[in-house]
N, C-alpha and C. Protein backbone atom coordinates (compact mmCIF):
# COMPACT_ATOMS: atom_id res chain seq x y z
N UNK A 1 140.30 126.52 15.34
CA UNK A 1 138.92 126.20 15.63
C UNK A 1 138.30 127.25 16.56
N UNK A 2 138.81 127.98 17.17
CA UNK A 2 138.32 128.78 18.27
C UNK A 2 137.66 129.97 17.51
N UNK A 3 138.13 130.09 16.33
CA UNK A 3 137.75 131.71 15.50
C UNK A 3 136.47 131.21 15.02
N UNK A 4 135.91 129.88 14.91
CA UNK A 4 134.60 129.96 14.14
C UNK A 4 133.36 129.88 14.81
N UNK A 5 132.40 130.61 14.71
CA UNK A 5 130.92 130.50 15.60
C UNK A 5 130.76 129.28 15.13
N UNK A 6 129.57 128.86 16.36
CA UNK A 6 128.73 127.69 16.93
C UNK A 6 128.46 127.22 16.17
N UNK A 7 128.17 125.47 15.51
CA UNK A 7 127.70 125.33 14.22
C UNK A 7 126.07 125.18 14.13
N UNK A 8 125.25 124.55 15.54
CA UNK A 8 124.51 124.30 15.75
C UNK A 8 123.62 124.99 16.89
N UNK A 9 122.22 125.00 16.95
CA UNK A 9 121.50 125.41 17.92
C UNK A 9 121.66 125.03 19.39
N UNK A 10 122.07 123.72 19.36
CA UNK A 10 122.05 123.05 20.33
C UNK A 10 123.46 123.66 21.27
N UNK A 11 124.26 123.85 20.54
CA UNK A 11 125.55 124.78 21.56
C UNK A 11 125.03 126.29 21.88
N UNK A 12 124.10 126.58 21.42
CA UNK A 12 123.85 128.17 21.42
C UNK A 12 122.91 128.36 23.01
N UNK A 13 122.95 127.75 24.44
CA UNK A 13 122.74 128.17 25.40
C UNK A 13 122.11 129.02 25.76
N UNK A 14 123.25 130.16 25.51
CA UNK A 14 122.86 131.86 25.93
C UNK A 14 122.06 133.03 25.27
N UNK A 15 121.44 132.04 23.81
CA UNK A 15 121.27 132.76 22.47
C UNK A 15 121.85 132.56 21.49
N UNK A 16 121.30 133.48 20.22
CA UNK A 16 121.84 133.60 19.59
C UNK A 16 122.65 134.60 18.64
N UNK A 17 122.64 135.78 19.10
CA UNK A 17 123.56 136.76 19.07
C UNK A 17 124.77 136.53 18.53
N UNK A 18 125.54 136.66 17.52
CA UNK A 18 126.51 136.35 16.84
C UNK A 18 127.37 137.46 17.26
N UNK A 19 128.48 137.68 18.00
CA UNK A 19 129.69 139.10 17.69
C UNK A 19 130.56 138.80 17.21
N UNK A 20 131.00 139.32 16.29
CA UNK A 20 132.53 138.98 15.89
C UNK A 20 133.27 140.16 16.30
N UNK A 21 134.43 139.55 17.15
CA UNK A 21 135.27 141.30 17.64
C UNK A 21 136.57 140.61 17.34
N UNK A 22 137.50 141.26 16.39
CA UNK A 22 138.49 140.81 15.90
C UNK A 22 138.73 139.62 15.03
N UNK A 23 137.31 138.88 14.51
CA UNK A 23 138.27 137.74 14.02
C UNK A 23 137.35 136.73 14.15
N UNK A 24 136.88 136.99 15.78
CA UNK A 24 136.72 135.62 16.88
C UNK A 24 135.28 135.74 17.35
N UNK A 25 134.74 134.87 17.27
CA UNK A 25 133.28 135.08 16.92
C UNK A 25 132.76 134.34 18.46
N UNK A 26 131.68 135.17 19.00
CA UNK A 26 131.20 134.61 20.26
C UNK A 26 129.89 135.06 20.41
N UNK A 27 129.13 133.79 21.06
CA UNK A 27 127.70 134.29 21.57
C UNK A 27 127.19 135.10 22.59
N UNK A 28 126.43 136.14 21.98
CA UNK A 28 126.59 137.10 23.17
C UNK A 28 125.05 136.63 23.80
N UNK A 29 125.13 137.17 25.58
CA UNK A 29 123.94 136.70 26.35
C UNK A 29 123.01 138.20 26.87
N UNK A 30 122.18 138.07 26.44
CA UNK A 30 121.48 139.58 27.00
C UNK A 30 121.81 140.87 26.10
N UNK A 31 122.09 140.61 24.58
CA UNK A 31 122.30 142.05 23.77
C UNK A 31 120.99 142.96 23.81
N UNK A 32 120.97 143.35 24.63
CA UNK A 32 119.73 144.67 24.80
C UNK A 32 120.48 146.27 25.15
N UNK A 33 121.67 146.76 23.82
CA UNK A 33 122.01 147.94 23.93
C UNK A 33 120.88 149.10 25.16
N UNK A 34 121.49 149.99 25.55
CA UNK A 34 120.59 150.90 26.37
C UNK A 34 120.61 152.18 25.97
N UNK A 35 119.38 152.35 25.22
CA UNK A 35 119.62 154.16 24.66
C UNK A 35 119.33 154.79 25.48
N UNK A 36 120.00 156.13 26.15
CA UNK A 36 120.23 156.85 26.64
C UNK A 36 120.02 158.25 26.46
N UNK A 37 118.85 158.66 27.01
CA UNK A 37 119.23 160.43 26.93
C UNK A 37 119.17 161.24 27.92
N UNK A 38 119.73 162.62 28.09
CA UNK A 38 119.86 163.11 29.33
C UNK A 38 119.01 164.67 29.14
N UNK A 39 118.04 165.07 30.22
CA UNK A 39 117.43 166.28 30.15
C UNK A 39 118.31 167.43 30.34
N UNK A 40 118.49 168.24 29.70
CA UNK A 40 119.22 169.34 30.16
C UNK A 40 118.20 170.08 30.12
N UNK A 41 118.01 171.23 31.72
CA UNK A 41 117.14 171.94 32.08
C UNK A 41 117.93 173.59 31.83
N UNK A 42 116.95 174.51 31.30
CA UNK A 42 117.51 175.90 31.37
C UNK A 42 116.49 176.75 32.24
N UNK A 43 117.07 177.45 33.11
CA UNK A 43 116.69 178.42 34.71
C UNK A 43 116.31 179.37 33.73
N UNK A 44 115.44 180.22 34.13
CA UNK A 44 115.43 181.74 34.33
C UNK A 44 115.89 182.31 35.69
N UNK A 45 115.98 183.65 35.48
CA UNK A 45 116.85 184.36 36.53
C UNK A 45 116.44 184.15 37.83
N UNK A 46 114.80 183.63 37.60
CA UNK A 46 114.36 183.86 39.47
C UNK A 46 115.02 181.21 40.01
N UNK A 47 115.23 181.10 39.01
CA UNK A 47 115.96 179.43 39.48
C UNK A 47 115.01 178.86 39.10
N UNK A 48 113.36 179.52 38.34
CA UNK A 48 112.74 178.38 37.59
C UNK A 48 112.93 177.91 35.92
N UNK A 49 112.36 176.50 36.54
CA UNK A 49 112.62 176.16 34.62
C UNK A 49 112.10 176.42 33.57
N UNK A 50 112.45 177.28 32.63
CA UNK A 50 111.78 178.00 31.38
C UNK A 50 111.98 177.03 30.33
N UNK A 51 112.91 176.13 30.43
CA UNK A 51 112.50 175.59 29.31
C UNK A 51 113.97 174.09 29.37
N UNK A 52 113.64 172.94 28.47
CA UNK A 52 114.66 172.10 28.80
C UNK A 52 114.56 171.56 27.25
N UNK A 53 115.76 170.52 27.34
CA UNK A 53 115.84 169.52 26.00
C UNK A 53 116.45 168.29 26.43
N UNK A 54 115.77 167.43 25.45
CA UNK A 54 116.49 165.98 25.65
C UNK A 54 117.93 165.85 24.60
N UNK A 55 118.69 165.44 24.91
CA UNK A 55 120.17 165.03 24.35
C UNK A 55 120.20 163.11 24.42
N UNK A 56 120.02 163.55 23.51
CA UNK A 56 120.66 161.55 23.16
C UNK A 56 122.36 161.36 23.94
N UNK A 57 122.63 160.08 24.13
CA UNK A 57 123.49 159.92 24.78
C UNK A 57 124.15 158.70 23.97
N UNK A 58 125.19 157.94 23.62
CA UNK A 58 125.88 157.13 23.06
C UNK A 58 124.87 155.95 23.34
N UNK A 59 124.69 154.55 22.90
CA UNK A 59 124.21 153.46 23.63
C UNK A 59 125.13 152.49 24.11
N UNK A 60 124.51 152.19 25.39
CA UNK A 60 125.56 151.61 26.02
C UNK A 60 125.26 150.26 26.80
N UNK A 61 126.08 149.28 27.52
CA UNK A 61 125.67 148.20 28.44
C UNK A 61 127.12 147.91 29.18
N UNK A 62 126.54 147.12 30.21
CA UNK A 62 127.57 146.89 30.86
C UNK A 62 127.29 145.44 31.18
N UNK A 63 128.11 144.39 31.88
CA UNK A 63 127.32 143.38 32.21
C UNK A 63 127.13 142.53 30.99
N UNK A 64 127.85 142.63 29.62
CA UNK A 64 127.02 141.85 28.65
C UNK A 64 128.03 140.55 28.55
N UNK A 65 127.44 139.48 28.52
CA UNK A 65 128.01 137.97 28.90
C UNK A 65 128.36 137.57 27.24
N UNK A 66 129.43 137.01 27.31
CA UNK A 66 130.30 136.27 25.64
C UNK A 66 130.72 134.79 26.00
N UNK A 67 130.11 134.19 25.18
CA UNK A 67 130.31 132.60 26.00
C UNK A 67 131.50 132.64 24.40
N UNK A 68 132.36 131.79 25.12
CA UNK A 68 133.94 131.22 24.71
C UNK A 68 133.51 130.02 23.75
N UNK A 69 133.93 129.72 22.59
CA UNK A 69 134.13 128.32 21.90
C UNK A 69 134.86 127.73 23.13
N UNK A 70 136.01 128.01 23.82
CA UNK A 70 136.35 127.03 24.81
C UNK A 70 137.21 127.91 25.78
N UNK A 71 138.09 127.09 26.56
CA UNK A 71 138.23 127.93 27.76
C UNK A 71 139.93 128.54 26.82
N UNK A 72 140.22 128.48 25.87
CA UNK A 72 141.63 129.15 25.05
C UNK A 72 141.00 129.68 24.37
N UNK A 73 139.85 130.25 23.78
CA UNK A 73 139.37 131.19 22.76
C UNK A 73 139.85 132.66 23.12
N UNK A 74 140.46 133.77 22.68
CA UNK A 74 140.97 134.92 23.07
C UNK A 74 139.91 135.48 23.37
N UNK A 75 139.97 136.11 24.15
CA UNK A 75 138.90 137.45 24.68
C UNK A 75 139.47 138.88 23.96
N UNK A 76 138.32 139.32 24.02
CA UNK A 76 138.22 140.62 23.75
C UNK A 76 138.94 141.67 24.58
N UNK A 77 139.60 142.26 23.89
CA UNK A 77 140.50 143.47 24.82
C UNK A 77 139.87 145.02 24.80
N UNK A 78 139.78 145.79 25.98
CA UNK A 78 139.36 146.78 25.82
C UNK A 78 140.18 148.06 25.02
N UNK A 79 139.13 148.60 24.23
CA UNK A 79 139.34 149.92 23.78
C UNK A 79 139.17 149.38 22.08
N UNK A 80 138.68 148.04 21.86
CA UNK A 80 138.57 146.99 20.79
C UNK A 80 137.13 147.49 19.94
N UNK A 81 137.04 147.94 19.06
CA UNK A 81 135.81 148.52 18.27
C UNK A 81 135.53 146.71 17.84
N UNK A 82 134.04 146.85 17.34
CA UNK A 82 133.38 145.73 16.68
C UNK A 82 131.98 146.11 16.72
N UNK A 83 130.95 145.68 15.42
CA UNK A 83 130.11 145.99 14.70
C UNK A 83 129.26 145.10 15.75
N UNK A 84 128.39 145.46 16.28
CA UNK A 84 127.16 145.15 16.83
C UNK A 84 126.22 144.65 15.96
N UNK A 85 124.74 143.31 16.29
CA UNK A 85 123.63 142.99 15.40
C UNK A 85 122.81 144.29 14.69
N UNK A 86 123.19 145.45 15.05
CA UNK A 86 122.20 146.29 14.66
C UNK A 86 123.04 147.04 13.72
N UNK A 87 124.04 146.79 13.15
CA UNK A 87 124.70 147.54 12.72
C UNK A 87 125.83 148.68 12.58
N UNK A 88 125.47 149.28 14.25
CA UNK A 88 126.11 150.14 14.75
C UNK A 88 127.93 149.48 15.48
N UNK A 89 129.00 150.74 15.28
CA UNK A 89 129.91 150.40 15.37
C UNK A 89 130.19 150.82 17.41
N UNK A 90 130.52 149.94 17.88
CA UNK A 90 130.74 150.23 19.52
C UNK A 90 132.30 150.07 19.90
N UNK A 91 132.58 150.42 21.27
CA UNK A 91 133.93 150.42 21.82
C UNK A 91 133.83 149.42 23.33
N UNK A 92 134.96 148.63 23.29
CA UNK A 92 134.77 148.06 24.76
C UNK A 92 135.41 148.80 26.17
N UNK A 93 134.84 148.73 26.93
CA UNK A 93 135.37 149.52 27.97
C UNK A 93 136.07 148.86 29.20
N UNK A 94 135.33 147.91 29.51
CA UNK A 94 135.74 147.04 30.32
C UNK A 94 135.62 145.10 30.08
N UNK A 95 136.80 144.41 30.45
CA UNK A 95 136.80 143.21 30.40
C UNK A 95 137.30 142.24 31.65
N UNK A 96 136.13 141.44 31.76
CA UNK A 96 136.18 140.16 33.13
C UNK A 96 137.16 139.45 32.68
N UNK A 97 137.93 138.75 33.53
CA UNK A 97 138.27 137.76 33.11
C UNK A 97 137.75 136.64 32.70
N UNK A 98 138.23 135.47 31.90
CA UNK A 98 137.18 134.44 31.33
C UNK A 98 136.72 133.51 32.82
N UNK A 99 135.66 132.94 32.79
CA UNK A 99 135.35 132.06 34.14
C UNK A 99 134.22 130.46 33.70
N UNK A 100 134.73 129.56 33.74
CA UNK A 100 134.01 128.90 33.55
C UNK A 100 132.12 128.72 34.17
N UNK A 101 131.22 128.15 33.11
CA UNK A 101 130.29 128.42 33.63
C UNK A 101 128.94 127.26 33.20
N UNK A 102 128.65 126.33 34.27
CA UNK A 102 128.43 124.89 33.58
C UNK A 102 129.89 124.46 32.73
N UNK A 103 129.78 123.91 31.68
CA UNK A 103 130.84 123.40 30.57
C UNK A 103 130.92 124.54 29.70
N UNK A 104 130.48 125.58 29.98
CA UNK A 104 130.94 126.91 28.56
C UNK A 104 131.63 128.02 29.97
N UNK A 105 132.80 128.50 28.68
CA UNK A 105 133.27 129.57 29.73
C UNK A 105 132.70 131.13 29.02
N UNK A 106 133.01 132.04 30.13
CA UNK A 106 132.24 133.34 29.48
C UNK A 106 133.21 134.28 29.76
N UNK A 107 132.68 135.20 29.65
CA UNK A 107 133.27 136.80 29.63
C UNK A 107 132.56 137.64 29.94
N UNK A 108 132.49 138.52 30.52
CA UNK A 108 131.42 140.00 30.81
C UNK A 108 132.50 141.29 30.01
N UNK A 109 131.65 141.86 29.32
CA UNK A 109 132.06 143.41 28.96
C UNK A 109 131.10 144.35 29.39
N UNK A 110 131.82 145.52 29.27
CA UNK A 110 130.70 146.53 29.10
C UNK A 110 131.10 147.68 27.54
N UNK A 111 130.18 148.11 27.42
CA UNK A 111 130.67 148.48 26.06
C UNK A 111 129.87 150.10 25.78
N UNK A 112 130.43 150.78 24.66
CA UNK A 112 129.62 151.70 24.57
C UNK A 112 129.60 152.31 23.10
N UNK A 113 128.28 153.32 22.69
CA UNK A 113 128.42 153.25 21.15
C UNK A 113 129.38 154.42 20.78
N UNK A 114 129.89 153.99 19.60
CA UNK A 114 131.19 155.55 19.12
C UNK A 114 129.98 156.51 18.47
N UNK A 115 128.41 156.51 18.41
CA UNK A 115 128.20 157.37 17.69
C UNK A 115 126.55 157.00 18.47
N UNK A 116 125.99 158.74 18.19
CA UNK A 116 124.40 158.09 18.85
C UNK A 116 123.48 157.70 17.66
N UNK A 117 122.51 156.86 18.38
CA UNK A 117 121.86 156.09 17.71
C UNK A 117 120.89 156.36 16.90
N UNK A 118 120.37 156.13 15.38
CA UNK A 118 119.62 156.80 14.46
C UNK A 118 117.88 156.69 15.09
N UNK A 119 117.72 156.22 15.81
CA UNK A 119 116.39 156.70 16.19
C UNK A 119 116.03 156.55 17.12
């Protein structure tokens, strides 16, 4: 019983965000991936900037909450790939331990994308 998502609205709390990572299906709280890009600036000889570019950066979050079918549902282990709502394939980086929270228990990850993002 622990492998199957929520059947109803009324258990869905945190949202409704569906992840399946391995198998085991959990509601995720706050899926708002973070696209990322970083300026790289280029000097001329006298230390001003002649010219720069933006670089996309992987998308990433940290902080993202997985409420448990119950407090024995397996958690997610890091370095664990799984397909995100948008399609895109991500990596986990870090994992909380589970903690109860009201009557649902949760999880925090942080996660990041294996590839940058198409737009």
């Amino acid at each position: 019983m622990a492998n199957l998502p929520y059947s109803s609205v009324a258990s869905l709390p945190f949202g409704g965000k569906v992840l399946t990572i391995n198998a085991v299906s959990y509601i995720a709280r706050n899926w708002k991936p973070e696209k990322k890009s970083r300026k790289i600036r280029k000097d001329d000889e006298n230390g001003d900037q002649s010219a720069f570019m933006l670089r996309a950066e992987p998308t990433s979050q940290s902080g993202l909450q997985l409420q448990l079918a119950t407090g024995t549902t397996a958690i997610p282990t890091m370095g664990t790939e799984f397909t995100g709502p948008d399609s895109l394939t991500y990596v986990i980086l870090d994992v909380s331990p589970s903690y109860p929270q009201g009557e649902f228990w949760m999880v925090d990850i942080s996660y990041e994308g294996k590839a940058l993002p198409t737009d």
